[in-house]
PDB file of N, CA and C in Angstrom:
ATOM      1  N   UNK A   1      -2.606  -4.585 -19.921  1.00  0.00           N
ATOM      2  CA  UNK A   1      -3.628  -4.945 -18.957  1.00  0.00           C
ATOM      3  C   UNK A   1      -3.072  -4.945 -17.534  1.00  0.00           C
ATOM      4  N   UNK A   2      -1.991  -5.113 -17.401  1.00  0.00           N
ATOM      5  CA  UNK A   2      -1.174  -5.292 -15.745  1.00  0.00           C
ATOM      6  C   UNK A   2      -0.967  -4.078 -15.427  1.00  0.00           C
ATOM      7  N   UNK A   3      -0.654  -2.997 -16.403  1.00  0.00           N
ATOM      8  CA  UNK A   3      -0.686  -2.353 -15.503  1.00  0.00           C
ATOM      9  C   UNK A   3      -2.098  -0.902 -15.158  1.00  0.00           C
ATOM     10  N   UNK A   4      -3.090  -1.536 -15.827  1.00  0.00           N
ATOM     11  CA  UNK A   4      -4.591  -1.050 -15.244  1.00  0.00           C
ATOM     12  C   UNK A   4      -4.315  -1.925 -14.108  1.00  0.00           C
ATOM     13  N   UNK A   5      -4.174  -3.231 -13.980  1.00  0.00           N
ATOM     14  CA  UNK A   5      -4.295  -3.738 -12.632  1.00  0.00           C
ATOM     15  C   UNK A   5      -3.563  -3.170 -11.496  1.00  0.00           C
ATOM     16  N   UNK A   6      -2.075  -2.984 -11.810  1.00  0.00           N
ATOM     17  CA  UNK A   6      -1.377  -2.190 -10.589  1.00  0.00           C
ATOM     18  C   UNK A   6      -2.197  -0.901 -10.791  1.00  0.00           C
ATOM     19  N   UNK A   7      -2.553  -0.201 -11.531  1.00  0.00           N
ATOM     20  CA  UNK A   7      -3.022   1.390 -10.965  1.00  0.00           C
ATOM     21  C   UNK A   7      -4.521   1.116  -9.923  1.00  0.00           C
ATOM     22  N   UNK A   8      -4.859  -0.021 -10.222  1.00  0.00           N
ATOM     23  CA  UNK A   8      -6.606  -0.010  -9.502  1.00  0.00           C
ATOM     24  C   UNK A   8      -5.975  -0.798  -8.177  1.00  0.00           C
ATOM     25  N   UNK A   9      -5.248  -1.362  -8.098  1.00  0.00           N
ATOM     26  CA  UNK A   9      -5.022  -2.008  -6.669  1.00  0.00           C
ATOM     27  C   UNK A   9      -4.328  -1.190  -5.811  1.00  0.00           C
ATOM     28  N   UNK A  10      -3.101  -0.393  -6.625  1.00  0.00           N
ATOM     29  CA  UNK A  10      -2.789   0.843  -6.089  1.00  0.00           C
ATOM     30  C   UNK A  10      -3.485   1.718  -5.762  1.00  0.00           C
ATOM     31  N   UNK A  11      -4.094   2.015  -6.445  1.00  0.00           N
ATOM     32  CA  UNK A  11      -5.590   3.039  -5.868  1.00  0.00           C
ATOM     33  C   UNK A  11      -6.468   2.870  -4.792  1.00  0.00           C
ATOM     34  N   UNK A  12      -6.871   1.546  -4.699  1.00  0.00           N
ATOM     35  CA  UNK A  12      -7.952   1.231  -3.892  1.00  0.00           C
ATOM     36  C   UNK A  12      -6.999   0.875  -2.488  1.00  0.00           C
ATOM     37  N   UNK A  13      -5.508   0.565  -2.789  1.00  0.00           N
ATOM     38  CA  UNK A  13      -4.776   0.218  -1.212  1.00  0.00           C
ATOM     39  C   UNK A  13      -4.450   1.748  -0.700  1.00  0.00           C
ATOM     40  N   UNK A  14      -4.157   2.564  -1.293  1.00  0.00           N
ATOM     41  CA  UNK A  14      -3.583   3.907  -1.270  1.00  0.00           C
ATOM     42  C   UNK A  14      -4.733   4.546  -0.638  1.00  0.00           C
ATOM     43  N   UNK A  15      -5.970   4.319  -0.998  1.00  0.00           N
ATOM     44  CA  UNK A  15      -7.018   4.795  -0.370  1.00  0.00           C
ATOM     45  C   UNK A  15      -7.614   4.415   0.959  1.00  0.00           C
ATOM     46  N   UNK A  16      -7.237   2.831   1.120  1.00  0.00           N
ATOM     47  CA  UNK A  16      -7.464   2.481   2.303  1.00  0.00           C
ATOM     48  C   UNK A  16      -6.427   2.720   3.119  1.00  0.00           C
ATOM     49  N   UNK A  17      -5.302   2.365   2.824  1.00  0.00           N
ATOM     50  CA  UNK A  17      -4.198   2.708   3.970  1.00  0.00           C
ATOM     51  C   UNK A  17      -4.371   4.123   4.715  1.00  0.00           C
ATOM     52  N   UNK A  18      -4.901   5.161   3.401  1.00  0.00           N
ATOM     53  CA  UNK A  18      -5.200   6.644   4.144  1.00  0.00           C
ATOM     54  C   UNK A  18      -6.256   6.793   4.716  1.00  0.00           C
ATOM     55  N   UNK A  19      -7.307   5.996   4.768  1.00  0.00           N
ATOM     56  CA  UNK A  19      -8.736   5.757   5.581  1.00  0.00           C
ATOM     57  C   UNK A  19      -7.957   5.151   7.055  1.00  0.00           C
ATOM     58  N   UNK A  20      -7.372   4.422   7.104  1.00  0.00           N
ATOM     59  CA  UNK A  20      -6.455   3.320   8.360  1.00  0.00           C
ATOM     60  C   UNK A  20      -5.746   4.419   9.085  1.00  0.00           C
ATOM     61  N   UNK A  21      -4.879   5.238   8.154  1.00  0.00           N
ATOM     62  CA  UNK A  21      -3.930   6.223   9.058  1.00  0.00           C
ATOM     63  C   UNK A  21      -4.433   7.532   9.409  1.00  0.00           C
ATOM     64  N   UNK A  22      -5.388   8.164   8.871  1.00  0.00           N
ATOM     65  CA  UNK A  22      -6.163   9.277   9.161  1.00  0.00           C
ATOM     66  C   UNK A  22      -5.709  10.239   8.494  1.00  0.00           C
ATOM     67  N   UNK A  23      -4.961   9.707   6.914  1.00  0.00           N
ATOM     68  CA  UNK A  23      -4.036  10.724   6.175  1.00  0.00           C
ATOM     69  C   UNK A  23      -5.124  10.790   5.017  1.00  0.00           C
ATOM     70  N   UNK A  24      -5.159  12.396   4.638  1.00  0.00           N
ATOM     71  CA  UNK A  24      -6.105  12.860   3.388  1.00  0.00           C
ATOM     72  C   UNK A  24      -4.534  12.909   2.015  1.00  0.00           C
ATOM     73  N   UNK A  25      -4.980  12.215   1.122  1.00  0.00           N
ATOM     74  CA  UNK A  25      -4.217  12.892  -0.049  1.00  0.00           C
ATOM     75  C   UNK A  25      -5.373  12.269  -1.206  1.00  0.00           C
ATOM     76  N   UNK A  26      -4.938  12.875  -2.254  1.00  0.00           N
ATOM     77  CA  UNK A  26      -5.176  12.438  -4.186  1.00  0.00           C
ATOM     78  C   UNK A  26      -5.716  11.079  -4.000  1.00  0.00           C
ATOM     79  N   UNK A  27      -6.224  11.524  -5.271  1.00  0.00           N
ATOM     80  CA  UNK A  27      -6.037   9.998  -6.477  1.00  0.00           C
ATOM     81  C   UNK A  27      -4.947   9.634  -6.488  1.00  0.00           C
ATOM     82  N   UNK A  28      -4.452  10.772  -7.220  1.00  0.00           N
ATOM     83  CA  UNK A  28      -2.842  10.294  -7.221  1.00  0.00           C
ATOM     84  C   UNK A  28      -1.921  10.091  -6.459  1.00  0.00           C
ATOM     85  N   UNK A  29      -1.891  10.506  -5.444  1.00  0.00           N
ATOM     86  CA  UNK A  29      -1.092  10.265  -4.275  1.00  0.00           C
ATOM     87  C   UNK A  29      -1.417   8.805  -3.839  1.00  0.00           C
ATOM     88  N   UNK A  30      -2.605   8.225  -3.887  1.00  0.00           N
ATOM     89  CA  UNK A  30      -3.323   7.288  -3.381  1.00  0.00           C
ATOM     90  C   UNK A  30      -2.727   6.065  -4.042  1.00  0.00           C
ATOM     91  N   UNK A  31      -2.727   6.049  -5.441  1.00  0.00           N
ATOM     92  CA  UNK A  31      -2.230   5.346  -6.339  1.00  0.00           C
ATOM     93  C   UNK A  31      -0.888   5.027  -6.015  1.00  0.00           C
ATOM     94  N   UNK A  32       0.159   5.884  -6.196  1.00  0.00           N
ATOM     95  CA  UNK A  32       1.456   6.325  -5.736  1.00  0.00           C
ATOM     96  C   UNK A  32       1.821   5.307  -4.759  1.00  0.00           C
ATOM     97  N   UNK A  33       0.923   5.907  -3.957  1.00  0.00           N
ATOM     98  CA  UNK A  33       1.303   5.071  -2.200  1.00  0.00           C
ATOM     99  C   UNK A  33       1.014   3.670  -1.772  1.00  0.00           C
ATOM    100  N   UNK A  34       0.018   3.478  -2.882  1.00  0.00           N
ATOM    101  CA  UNK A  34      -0.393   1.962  -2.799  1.00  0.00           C
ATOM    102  C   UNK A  34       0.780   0.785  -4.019  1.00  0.00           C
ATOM    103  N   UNK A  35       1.065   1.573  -5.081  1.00  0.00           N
ATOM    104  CA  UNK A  35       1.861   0.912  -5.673  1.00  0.00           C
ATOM    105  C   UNK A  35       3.160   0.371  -4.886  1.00  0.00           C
ATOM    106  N   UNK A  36       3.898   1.699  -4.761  1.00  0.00           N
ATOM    107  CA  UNK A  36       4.915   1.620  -3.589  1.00  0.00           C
ATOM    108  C   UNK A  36       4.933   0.368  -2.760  1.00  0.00           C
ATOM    109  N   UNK A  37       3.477   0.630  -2.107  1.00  0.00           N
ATOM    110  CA  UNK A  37       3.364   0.441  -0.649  1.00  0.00           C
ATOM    111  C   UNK A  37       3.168  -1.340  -1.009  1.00  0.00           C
ATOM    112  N   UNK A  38       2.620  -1.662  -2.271  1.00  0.00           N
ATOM    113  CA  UNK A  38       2.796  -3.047  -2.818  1.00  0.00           C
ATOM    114  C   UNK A  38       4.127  -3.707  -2.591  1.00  0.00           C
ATOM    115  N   UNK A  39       5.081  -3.418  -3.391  1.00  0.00           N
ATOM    116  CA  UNK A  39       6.705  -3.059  -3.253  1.00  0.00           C
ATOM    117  C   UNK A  39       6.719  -3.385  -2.225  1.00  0.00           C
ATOM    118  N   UNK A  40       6.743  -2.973  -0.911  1.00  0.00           N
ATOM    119  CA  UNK A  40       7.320  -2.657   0.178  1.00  0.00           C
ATOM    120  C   UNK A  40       6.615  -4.016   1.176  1.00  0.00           C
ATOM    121  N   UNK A  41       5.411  -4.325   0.531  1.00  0.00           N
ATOM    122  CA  UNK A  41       4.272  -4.973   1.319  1.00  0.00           C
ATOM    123  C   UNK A  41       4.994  -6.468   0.716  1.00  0.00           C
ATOM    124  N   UNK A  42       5.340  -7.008  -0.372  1.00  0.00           N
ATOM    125  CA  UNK A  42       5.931  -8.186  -0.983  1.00  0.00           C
ATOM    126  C   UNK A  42       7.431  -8.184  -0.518  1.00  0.00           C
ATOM    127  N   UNK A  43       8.249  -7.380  -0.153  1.00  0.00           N
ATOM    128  CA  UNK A  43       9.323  -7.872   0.056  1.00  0.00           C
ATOM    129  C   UNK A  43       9.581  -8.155   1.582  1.00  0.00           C
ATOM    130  N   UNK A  44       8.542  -6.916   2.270  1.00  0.00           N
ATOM    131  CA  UNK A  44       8.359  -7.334   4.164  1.00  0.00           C
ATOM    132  C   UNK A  44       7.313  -9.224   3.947  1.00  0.00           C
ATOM    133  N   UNK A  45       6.623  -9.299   3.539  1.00  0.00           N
ATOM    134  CA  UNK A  45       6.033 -10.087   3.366  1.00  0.00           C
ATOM    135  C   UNK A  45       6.853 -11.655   2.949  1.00  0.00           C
ATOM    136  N   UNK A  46       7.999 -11.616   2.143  1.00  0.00           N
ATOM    137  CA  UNK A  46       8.991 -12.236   1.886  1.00  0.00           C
ATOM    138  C   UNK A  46       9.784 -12.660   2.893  1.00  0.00           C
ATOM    139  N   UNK A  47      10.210 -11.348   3.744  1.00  0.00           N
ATOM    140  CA  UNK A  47      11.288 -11.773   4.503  1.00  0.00           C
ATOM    141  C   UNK A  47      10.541 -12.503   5.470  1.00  0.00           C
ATOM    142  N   UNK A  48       9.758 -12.320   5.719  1.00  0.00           N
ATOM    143  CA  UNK A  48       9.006 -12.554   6.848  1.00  0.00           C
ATOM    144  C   UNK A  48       8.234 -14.103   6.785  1.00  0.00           C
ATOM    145  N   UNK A  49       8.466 -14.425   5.788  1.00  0.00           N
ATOM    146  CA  UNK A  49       8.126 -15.938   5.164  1.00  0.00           C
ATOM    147  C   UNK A  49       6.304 -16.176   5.019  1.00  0.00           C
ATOM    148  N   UNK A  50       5.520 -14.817   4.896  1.00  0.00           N
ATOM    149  CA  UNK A  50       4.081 -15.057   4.624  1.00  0.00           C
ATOM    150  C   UNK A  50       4.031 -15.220   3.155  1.00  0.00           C
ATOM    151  N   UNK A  51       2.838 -15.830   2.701  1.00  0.00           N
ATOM    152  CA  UNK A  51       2.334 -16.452   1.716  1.00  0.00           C
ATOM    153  C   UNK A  51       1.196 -15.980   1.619  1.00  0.00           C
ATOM    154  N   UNK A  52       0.504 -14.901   1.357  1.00  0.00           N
ATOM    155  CA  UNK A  52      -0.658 -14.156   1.205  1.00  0.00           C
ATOM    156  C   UNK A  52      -1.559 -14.688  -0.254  1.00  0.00           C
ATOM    157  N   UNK A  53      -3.065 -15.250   0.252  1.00  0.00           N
ATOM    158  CA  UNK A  53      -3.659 -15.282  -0.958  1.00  0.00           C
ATOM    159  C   UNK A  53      -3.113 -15.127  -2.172  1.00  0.00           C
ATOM    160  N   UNK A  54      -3.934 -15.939  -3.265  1.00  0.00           N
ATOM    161  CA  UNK A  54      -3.026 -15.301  -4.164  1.00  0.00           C
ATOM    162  C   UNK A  54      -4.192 -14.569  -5.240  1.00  0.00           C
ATOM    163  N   UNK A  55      -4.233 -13.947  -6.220  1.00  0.00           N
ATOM    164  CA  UNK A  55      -4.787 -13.346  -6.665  1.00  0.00           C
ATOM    165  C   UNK A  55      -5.432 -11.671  -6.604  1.00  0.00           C
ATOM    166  N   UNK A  56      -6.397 -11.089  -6.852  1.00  0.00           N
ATOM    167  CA  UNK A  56      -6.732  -9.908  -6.679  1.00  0.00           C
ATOM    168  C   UNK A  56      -6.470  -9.383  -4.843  1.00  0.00           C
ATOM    169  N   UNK A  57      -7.841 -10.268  -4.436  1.00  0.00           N
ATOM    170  CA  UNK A  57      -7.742 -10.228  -2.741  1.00  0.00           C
ATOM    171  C   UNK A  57      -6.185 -10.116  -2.142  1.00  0.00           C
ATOM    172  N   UNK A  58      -5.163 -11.440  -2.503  1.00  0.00           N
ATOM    173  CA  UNK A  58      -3.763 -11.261  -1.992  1.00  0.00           C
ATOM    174  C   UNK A  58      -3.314 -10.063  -2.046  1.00  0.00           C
ATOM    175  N   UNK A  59      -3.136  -9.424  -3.407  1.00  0.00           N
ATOM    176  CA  UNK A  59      -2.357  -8.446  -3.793  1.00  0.00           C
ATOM    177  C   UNK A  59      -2.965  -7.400  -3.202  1.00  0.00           C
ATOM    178  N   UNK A  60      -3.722  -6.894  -3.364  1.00  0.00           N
ATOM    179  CA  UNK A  60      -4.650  -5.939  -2.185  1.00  0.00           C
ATOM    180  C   UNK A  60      -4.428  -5.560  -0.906  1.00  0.00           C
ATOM    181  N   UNK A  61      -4.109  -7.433   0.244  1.00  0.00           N
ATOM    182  CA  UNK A  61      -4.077  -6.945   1.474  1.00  0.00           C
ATOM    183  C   UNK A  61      -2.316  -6.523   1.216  1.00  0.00           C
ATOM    184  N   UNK A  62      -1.657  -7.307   0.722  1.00  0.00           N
ATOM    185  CA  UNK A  62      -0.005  -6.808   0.337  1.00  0.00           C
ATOM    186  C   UNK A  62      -0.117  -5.391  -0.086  1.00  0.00           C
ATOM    187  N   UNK A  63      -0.544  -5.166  -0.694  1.00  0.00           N
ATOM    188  CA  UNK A  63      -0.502  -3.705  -0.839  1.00  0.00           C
ATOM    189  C   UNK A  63      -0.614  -2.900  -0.003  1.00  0.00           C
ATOM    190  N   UNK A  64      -1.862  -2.432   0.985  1.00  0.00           N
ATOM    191  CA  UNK A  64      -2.379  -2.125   2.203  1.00  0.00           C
ATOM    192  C   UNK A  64      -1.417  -2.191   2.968  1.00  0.00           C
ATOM    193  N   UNK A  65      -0.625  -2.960   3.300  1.00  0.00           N
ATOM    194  CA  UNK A  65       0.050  -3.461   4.741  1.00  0.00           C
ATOM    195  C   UNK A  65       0.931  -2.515   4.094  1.00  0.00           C
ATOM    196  N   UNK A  66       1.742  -2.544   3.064  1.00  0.00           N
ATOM    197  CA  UNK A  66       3.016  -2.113   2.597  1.00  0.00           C
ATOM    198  C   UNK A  66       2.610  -0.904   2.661  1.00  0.00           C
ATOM    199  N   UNK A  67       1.543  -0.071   2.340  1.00  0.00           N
ATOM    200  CA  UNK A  67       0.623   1.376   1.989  1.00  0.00           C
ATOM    201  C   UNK A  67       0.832   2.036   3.379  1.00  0.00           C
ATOM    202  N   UNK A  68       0.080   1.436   4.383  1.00  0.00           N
ATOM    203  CA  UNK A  68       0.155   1.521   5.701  1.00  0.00           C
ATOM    204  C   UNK A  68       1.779   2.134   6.551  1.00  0.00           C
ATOM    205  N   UNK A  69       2.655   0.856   6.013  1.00  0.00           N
ATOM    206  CA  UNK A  69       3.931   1.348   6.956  1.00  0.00           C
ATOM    207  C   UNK A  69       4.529   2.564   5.924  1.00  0.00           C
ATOM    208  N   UNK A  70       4.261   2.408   4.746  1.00  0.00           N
ATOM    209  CA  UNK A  70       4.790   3.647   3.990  1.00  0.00           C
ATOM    210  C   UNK A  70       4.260   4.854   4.477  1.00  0.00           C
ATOM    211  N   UNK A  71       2.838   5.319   4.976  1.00  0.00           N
ATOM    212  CA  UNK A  71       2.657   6.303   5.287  1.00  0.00           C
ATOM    213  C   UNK A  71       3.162   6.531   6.837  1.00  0.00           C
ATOM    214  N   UNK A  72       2.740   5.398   7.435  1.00  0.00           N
ATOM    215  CA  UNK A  72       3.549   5.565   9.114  1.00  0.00           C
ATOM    216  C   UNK A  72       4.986   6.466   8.726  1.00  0.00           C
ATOM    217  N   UNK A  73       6.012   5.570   8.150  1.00  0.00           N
ATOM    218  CA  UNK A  73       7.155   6.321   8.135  1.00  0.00           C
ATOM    219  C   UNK A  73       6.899   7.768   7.614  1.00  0.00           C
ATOM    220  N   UNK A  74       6.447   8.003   6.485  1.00  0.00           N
ATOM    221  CA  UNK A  74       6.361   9.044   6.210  1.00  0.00           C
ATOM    222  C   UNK A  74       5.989  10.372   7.124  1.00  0.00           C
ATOM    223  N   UNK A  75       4.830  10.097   8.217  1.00  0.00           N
ATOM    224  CA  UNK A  75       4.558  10.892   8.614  1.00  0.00           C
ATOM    225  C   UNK A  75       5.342  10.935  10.123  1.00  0.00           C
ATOM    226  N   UNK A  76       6.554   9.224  10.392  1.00  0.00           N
ATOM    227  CA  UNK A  76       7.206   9.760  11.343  1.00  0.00           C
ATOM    228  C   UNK A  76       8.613  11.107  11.450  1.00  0.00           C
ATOM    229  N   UNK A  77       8.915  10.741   9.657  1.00  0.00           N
ATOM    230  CA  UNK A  77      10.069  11.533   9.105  1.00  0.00           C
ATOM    231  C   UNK A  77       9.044  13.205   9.133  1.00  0.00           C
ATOM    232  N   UNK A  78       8.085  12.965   9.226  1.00  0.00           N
ATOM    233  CA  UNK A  78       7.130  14.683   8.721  1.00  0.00           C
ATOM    234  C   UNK A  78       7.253  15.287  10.257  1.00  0.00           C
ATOM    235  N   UNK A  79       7.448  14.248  10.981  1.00  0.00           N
ATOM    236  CA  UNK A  79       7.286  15.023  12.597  1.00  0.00           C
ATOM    237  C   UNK A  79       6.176  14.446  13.507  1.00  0.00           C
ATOM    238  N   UNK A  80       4.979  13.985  12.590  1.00  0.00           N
ATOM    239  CA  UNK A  80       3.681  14.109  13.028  1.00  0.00           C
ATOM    240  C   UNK A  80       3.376  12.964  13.931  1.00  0.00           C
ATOM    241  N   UNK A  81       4.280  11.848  14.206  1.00  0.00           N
ATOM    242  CA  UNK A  81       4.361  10.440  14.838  1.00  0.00           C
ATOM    243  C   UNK A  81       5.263  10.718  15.769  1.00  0.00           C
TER     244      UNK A  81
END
């Protein structure tokens, strides 16, 4: 069951982060980038001493935020930033 939950929160952050940055990719890419971008969104989120909701909503905006700087970098390493 957890991990239908990471693929749908991944999905739906992966999708928004690329609505936010003006980046087209997949399902799958979307998924990908939001899982990741979860990852990335809980441990900046850690250091940083926030305490984000907890539940569906939490994990969501953590995801997003993390989704977000994952594609920033990405597209600063692509050239395009």
């Amino acid at each position: 069951m957890n991990v239908i939950l990471w693929i749908t929160i991944g999905g739906l952050a992966g999708w928004i982060a690329s609505l936010v940055m003006k980046s087209r990719s997949s399902l799958l890419m979307n998924i990908i980038v939001g899982v990741i971008g979860a990852f990335i969104g809980g441990w900046l989120f850690g250091v940083l001493g926030i305490q984000p909701a907890g539940g569906f909503a939490g994990s969501l905006v953590t995801a997003v935020v993390g989704a977000v700087i994952l594609i920033f970098a990405l597209q600063v390493v692509q050239g395009r930033r």
